[in-house]
Protein backbone atom coordinates (compact mmCIF):
# COMPACT_ATOMS: atom_id res chain seq x y z
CA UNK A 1 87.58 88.95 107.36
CA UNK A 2 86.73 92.69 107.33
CA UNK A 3 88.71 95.26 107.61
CA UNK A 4 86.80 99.09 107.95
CA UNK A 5 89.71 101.10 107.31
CA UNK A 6 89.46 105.18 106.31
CA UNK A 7 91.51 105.79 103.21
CA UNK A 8 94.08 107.84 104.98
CA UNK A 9 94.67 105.53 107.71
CA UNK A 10 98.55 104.52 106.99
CA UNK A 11 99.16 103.77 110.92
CA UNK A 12 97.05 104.52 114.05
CA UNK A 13 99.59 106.90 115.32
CA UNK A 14 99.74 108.68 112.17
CA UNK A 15 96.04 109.02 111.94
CA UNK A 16 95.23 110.11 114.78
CA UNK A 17 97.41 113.15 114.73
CA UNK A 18 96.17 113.95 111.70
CA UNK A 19 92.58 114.13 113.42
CA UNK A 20 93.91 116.21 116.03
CA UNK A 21 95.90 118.68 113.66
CA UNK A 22 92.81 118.98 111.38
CA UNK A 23 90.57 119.44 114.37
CA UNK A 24 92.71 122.79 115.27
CA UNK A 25 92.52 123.10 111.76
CA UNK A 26 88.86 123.41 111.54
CA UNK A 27 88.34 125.24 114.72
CA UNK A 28 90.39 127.58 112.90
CA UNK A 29 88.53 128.31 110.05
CA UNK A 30 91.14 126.68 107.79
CA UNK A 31 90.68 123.76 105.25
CA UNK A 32 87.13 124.79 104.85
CA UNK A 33 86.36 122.36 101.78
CA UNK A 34 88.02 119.19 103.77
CA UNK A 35 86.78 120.18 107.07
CA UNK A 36 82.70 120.25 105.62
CA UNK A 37 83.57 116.98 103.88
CA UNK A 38 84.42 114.89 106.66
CA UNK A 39 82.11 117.06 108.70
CA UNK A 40 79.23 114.51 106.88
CA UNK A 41 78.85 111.23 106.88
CA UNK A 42 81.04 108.77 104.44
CA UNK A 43 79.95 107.19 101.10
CA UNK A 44 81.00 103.97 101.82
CA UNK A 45 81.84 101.44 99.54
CA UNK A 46 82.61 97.80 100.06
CA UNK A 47 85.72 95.93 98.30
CA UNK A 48 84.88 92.30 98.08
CA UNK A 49 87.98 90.89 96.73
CA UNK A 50 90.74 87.97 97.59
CA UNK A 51 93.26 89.65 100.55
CA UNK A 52 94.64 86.47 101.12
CA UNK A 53 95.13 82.94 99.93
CA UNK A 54 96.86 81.90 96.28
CA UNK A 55 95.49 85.65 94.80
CA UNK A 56 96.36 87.87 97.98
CA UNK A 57 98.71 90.38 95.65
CA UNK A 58 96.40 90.56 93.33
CA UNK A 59 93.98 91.82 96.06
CA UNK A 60 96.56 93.81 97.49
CA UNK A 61 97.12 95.80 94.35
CA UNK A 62 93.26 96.52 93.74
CA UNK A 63 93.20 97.82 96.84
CA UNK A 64 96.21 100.24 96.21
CA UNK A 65 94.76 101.12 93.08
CA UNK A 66 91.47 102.22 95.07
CA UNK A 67 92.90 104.01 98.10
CA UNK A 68 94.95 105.87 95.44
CA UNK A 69 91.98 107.41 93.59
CA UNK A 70 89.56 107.22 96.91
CA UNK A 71 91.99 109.54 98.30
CA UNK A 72 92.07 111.89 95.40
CA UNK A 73 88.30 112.37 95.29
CA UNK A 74 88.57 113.05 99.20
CA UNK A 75 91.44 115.37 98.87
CA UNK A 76 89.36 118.03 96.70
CA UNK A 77 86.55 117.80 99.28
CA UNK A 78 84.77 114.46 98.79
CA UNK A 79 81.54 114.16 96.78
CA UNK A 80 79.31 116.97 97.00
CA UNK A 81 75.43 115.86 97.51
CA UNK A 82 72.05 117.97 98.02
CA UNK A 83 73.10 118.09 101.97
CA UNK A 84 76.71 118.90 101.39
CA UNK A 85 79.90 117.26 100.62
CA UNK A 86 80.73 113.41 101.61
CA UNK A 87 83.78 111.72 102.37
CA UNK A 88 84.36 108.20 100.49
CA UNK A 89 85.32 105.61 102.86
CA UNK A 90 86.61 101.87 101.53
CA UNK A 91 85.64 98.92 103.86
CA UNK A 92 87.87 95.71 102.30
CA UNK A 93 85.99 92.42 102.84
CA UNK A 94 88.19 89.57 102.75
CA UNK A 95 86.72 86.94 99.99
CA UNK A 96 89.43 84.77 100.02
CA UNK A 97 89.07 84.63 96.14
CA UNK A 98 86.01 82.47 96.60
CA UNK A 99 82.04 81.82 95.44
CA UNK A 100 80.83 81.41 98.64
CA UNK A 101 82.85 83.61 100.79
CA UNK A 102 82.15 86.28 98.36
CA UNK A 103 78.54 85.83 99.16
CA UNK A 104 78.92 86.00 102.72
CA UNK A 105 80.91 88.91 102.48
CA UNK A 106 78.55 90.56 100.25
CA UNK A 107 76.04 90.05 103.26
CA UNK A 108 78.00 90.95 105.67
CA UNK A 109 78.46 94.63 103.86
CA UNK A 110 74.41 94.61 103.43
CA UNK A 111 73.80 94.19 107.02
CA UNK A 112 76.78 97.13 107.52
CA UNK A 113 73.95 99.15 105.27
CA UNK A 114 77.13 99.39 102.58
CA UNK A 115 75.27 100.31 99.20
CA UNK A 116 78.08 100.52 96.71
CA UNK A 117 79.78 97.12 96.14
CA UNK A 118 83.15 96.90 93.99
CA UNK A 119 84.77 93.61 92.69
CA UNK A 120 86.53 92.15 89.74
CA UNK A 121 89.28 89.62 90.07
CA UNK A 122 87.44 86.20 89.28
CA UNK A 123 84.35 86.30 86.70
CA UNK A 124 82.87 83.25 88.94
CA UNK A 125 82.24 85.09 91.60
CA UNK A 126 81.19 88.66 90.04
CA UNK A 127 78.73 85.98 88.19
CA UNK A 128 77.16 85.42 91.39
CA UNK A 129 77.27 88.66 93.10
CA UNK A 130 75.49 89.96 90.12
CA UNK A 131 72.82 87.17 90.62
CA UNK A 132 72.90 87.68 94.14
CA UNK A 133 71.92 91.19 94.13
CA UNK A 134 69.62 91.07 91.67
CA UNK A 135 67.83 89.32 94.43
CA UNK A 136 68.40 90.99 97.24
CA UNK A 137 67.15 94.21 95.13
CA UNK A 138 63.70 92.61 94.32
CA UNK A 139 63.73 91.41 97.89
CA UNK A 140 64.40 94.65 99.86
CA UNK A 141 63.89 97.52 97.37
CA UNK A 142 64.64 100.05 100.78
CA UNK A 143 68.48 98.52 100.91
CA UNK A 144 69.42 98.20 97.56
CA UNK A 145 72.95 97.55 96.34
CA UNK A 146 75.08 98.66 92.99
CA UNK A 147 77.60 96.29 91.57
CA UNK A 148 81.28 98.40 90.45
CA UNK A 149 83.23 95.61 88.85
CA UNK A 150 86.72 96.60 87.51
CA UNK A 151 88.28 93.24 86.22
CA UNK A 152 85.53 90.98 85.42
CA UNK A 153 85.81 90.69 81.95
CA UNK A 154 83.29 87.07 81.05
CA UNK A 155 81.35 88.81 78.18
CA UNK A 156 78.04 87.31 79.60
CA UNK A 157 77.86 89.43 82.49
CA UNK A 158 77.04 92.20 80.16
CA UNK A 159 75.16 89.65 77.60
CA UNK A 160 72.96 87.40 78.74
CA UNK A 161 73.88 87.99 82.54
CA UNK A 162 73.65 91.97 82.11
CA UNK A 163 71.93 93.43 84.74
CA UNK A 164 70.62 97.51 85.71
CA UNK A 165 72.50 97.21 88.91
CA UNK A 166 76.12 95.58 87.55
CA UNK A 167 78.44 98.38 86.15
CA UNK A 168 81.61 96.35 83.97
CA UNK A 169 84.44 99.43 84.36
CA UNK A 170 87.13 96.96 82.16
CA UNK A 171 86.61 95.68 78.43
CA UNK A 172 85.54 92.45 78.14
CA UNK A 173 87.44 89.38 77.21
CA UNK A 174 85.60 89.37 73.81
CA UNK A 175 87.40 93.21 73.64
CA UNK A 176 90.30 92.45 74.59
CA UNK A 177 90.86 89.46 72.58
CA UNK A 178 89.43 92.01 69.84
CA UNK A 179 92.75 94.08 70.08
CA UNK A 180 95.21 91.25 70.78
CA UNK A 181 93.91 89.26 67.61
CA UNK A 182 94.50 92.30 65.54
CA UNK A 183 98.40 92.53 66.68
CA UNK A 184 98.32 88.65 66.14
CA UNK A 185 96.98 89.88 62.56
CA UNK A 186 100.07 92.05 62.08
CA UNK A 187 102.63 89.79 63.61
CA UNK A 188 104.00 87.13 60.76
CA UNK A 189 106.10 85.65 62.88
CA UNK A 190 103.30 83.21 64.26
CA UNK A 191 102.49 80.20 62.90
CA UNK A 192 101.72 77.91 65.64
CA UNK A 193 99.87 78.98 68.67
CA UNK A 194 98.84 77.28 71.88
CA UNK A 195 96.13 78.44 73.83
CA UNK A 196 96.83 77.52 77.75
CA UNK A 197 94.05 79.48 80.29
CA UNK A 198 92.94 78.70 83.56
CA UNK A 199 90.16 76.31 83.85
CA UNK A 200 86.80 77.68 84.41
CA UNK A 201 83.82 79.58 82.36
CA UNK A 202 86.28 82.88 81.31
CA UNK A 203 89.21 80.66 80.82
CA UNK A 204 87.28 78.74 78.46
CA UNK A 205 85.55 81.93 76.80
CA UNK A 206 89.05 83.68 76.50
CA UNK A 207 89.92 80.28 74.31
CA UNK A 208 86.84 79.36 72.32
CA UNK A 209 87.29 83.46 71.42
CA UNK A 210 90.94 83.17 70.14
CA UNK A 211 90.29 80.32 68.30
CA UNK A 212 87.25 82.56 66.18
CA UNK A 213 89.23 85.65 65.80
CA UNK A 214 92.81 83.80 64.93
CA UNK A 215 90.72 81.69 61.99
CA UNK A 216 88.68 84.96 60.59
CA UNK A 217 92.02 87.05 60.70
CA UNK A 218 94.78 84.48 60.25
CA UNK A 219 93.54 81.41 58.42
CA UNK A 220 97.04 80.45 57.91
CA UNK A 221 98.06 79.64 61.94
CA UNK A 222 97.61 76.51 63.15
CA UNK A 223 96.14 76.02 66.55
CA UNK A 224 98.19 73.25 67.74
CA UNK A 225 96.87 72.58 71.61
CA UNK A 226 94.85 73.41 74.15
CA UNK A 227 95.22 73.10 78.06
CA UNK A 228 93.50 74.14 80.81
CA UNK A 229 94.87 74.48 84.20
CA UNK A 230 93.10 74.54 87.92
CA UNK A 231 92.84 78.18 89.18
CA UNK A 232 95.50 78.91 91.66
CA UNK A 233 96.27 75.14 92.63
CA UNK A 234 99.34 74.70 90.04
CA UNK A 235 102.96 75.48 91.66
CA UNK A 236 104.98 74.14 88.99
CA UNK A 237 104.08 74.47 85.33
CA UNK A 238 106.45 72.22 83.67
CA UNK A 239 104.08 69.40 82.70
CA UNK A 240 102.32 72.15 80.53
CA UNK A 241 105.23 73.69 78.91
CA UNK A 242 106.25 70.12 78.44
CA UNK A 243 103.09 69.98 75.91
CA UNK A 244 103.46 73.04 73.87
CA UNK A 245 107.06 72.22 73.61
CA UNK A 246 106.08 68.76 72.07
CA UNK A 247 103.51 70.54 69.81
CA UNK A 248 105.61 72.84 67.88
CA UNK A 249 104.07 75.88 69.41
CA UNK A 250 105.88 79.33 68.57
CA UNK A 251 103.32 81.47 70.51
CA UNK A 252 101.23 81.00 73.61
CA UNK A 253 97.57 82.83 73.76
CA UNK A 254 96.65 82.71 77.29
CA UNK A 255 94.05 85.01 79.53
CA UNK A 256 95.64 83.24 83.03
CA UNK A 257 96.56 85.80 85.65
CA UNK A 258 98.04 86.70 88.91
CA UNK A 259 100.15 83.97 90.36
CA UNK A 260 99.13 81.52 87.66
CA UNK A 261 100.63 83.57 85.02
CA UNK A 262 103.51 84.68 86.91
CA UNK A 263 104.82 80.93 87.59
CA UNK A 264 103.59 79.83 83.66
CA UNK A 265 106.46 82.76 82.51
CA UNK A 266 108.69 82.00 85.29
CA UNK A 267 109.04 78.47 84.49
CA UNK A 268 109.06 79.12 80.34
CA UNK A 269 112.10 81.65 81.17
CA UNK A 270 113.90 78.60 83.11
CA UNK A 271 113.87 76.22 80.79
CA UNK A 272 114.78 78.53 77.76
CA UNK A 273 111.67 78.09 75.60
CA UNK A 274 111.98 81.02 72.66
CA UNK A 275 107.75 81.36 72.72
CA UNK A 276 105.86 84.74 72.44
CA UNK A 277 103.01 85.31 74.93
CA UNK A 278 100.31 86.80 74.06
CA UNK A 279 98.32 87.53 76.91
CA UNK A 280 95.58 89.77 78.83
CA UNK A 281 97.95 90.06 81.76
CA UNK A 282 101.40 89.96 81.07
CA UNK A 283 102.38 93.58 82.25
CA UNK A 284 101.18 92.70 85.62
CA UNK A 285 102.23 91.54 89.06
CA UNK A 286 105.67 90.65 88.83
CA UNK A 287 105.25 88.84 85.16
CA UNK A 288 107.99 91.81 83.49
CA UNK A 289 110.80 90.94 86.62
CA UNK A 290 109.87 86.83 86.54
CA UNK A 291 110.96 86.73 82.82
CA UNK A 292 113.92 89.62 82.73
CA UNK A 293 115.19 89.66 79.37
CA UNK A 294 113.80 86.16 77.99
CA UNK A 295 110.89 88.44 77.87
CA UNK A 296 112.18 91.06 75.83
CA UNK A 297 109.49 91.11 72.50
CA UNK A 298 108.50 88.24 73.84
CA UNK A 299 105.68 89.14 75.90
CA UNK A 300 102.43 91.12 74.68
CA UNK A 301 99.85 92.50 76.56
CA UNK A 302 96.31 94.12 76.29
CA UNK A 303 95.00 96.98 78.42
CA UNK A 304 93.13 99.96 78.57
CA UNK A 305 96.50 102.10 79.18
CA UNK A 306 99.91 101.70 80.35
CA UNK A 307 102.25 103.89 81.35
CA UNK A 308 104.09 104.19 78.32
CA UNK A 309 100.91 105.55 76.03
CA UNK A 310 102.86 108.68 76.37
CA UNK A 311 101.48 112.46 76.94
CA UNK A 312 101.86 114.45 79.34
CA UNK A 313 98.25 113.74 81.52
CA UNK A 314 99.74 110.30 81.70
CA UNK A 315 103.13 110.61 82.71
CA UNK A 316 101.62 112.41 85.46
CA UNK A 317 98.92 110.05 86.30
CA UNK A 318 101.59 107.80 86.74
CA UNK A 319 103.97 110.07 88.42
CA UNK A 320 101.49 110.54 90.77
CA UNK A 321 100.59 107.04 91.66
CA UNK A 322 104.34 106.22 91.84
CA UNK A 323 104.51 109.14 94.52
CA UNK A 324 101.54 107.58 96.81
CA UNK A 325 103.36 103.98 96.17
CA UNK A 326 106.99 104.24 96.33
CA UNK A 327 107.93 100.52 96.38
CA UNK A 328 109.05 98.92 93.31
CA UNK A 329 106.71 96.08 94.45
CA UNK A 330 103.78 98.21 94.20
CA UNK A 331 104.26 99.35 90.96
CA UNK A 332 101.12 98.59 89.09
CA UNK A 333 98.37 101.39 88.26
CA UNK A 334 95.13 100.89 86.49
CA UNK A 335 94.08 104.11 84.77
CA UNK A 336 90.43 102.15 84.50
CA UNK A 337 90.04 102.35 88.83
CA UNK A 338 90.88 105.65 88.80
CA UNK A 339 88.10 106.42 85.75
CA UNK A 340 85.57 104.02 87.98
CA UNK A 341 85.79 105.68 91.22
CA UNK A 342 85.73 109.38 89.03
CA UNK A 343 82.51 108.40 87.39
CA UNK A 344 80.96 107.12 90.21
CA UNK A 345 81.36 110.33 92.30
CA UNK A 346 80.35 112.57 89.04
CA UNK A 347 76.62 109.92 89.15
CA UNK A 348 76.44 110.68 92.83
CA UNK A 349 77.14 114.18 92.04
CA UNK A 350 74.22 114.41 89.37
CA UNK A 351 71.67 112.52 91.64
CA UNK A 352 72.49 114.53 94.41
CA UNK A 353 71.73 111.63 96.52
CA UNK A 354 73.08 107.93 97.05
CA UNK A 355 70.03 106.15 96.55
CA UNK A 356 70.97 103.45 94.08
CA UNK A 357 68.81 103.87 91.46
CA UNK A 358 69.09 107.36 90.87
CA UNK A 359 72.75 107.22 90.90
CA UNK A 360 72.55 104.34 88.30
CA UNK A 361 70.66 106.03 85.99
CA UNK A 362 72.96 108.89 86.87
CA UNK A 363 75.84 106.73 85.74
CA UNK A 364 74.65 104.96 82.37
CA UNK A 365 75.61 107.09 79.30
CA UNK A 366 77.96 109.23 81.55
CA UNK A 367 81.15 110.19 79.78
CA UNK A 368 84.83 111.14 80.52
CA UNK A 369 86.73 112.90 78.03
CA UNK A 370 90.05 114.12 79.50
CA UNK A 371 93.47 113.14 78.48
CA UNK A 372 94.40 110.36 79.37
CA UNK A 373 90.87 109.18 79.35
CA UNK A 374 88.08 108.41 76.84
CA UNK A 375 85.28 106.15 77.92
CA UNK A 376 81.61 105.87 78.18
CA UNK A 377 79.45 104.04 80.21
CA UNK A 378 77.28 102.06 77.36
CA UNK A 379 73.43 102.55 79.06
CA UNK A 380 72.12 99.40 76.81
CA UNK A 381 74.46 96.78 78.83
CA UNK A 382 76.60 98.89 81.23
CA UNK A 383 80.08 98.15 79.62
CA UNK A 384 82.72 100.54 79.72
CA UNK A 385 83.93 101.70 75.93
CA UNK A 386 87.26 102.47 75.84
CA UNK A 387 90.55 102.46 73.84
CA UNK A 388 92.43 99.71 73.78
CA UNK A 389 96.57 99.25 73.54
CA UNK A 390 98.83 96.00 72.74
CA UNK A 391 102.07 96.81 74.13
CA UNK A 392 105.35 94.54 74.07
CA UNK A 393 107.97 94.46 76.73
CA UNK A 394 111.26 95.87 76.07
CA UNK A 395 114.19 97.20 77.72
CA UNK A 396 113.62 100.58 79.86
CA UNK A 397 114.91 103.60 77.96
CA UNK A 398 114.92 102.45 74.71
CA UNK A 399 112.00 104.67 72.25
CA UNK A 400 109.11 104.55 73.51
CA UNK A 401 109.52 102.87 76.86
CA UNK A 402 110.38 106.06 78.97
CA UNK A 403 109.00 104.37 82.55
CA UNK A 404 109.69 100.68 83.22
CA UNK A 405 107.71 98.12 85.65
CA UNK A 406 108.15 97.30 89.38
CA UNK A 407 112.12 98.50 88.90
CA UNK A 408 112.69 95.82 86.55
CA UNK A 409 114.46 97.36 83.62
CA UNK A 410 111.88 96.39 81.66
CA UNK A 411 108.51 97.93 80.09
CA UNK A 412 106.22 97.61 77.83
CA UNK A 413 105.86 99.11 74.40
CA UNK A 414 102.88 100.29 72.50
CA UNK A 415 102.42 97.93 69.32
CA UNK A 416 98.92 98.91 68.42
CA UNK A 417 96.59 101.79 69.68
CA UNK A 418 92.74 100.63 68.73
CA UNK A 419 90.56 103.23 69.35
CA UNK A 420 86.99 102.25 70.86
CA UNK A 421 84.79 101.72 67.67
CA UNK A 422 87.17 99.11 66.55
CA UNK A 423 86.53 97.45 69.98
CA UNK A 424 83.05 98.29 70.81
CA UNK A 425 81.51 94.72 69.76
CA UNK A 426 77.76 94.40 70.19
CA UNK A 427 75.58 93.40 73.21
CA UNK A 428 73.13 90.94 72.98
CA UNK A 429 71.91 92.70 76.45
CA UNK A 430 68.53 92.65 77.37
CA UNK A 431 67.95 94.91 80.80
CA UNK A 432 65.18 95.11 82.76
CA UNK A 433 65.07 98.93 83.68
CA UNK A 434 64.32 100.24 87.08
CA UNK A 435 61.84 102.71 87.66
């Protein structure tokens, strides 16, 4: 499925009024900066991601997230090239969450002539959209493509897999494990822990990684089980609690996500189990609400920001996204889209141009320092570098939890701020450069 919307397309009616108004507008002489940048042609960009199926509100909210700082970019006159300023305009290709739909999506935007291609939410398929494109490139160096991924976090796709066209905006799992380790480090509390992930290559990295950092910075736990569960296929995870009931376990260590990680907390909440989760996910889509106040410094989480880091460039960063999304349901912004879509425009900016490989050079090594952001684009393997926090949920008002998530009463707590040379691990990258 595709679906070519404009990012300010809430409803047909609504839209086209708007045309007409900023039409008069324009004929006017008013809105001069808006009016020249829809005047051009869009920047388009393609969203590959799951819209429906087991994932679909995980979709959903990437797509928020992008509409949200697609619209900001347009709203102080788009991106401003050599032959003036340029709307950006999101086309959302339905994957389904899979390999091979991806792929036919991803050539369905090539034959649309769609350069900029942005996914993230499975490391499978950003795995073979990277490989994918590579080939394309070498194939038809007139239509190139660039590769914006925003959740993919495998560490080989900016390893062994890294690639000049393939952009990693999030840290990867050997990052974020990185920061959650070094809570883990400061918790004594844990003694047992159970590592439970989804089963396929970046479940599998997220535990073969957290059983090397839990044994080089806390020889004493024992790691008493391991599981692995299908993606997306398991409604009822009581077989699996079952098992880290039976070993002993007092924490869970778990990289799952989206529905998967929703229904493991869920179910742990019903049947009482006093665990702590440590996990990559566990501020996210519906997690805080599913466990209410079983949860409460129970569940730990990893991320590049949250709306608790505090200050006042983030309060309003996530005022602001809290205006655009009202809904309680809705509630879940990711600083790190907003930073992606902001350093894309600033490449396309410096190249002056949207041919592919000048805006990638234009975007390796490119910086943003303003509060709440620090990162840098890493030119030897295109990873983002960034802060990390471990938060912990807790009740809404209580220190340090001033904003709580999706209505819930409940938010999350900073535990640990790491800043980015304690998460900046080496690349064993080895990129072929583009002339």
């Amino acid at each position: 499925m595709i679906r070519a919307d404009t990012v300010f397309g809430a409803s047909m009616k609504v839209h086209v009024l708007l045309a007409r108004l900023s039409a008069v507008l324009c004929a006017a002489g008013l809105l001069a900066a808006t009016c020249l940048a829809h005047a051009a042609p869009p920047i388009r960009l393609a969203l590959i991601e799951g819209m429906s199926g087991p994932f679909g509100n995980a979709g959903a909210m990437v797509e928020r997230n992008l509409r949200f700082a697609i619209e900001r970019v347009n709203a102080r006159g788009g991106v401003k090239l050599r032959d003036g300023a340029h709307p950006f305009e999101l086309t959302v290709f339905d994957s389904k969450g899979g390999v091979e739909d991806s792929l036919v999506q991803l050539k369905a935007a090539g034959d649309l002539g769609i350069p900029f291609v942005l996914q993230g939410n499975s490391s499978a398929v950003a795995s073979a959209l990277i490989d994918a494109i590579n080939k394309r490139n070498a194939r038809e160096p007139g239509q190139r493509m660039l590769f914006f991924n925003y959740s993919a976090v495998d560490t080989a796709l900016t390893n062994e897999q890294c690639s000049f066209w393939h952009f990693a905006f999030d840290a990867n799992a050997a990052m974020r494990m990185q920061a959650l380790t070094e809570a883990i480090k400061q918790d004594p509390g844990i003694q047992k822990v159970y590592l439970l992930n989804q089963d396929y290559s970046f479940g599998r990295q997220v535990a073969g990684l957290a059983r090397q950092m839990i044994g080089a910075k806390r020889p004493d736990v024992q790691i008493v089980g391991e599981q692995f569960s299908p993606v997306g296929r398991v409604k009822d995870f009581t077989p699996y609690l079952a098992r880290i009931r039976a070993a002993g376990a007092d924490t869970v260590v778990t990289g799952s996500w989206g529905n998967d990680l929703t229904l493991l907390v869920k179910a742990a909440r019903e049947q009482g189990m006093e665990l702590k989760f440590y996990t990559f996910y566990g501020n996210a889509l519906g997690t805080p609400a599913a466990l209410g106040e079983a949860g409460v410094g129970r569940v730990y989480a990893v991320a590049e920001w949250h709306p608790n880091v505090g200050g006042e460039a983030s309060d309003a960063f996530y005022k602001s996204f809290r205006a655009r999304y009202p809904e309680a349901r809705d509630d879940y912004p990711l600083l790190r889209m907003s930073v992606m879509i902001d350093m894309i425009a600033a490449a396309l900016e410096q190249a002056g141009t949207t041919d592919v490989t000048t805006v990638a050079r234009a975007l390796q090594n490119r910086r943003i320092r303003e509060a709440p952001v620090d990162a840098w684009m890493r030119p030897n393997d295109h990873q983002m570098i960034e802060p990390l926090y471990v938060s912990v949920m807790r009740r809404a008002g209580e220190p340090g939890v001033k904003f709580d998530n999706e209505g819930s009463g409940f938010g999350f707590k900073t535990v640990i701020a790491l800043p980015a040379s304690k998460v900046a691990l080496p690349s064993t990258c080895r990129m072929a450069r583009q002339r």
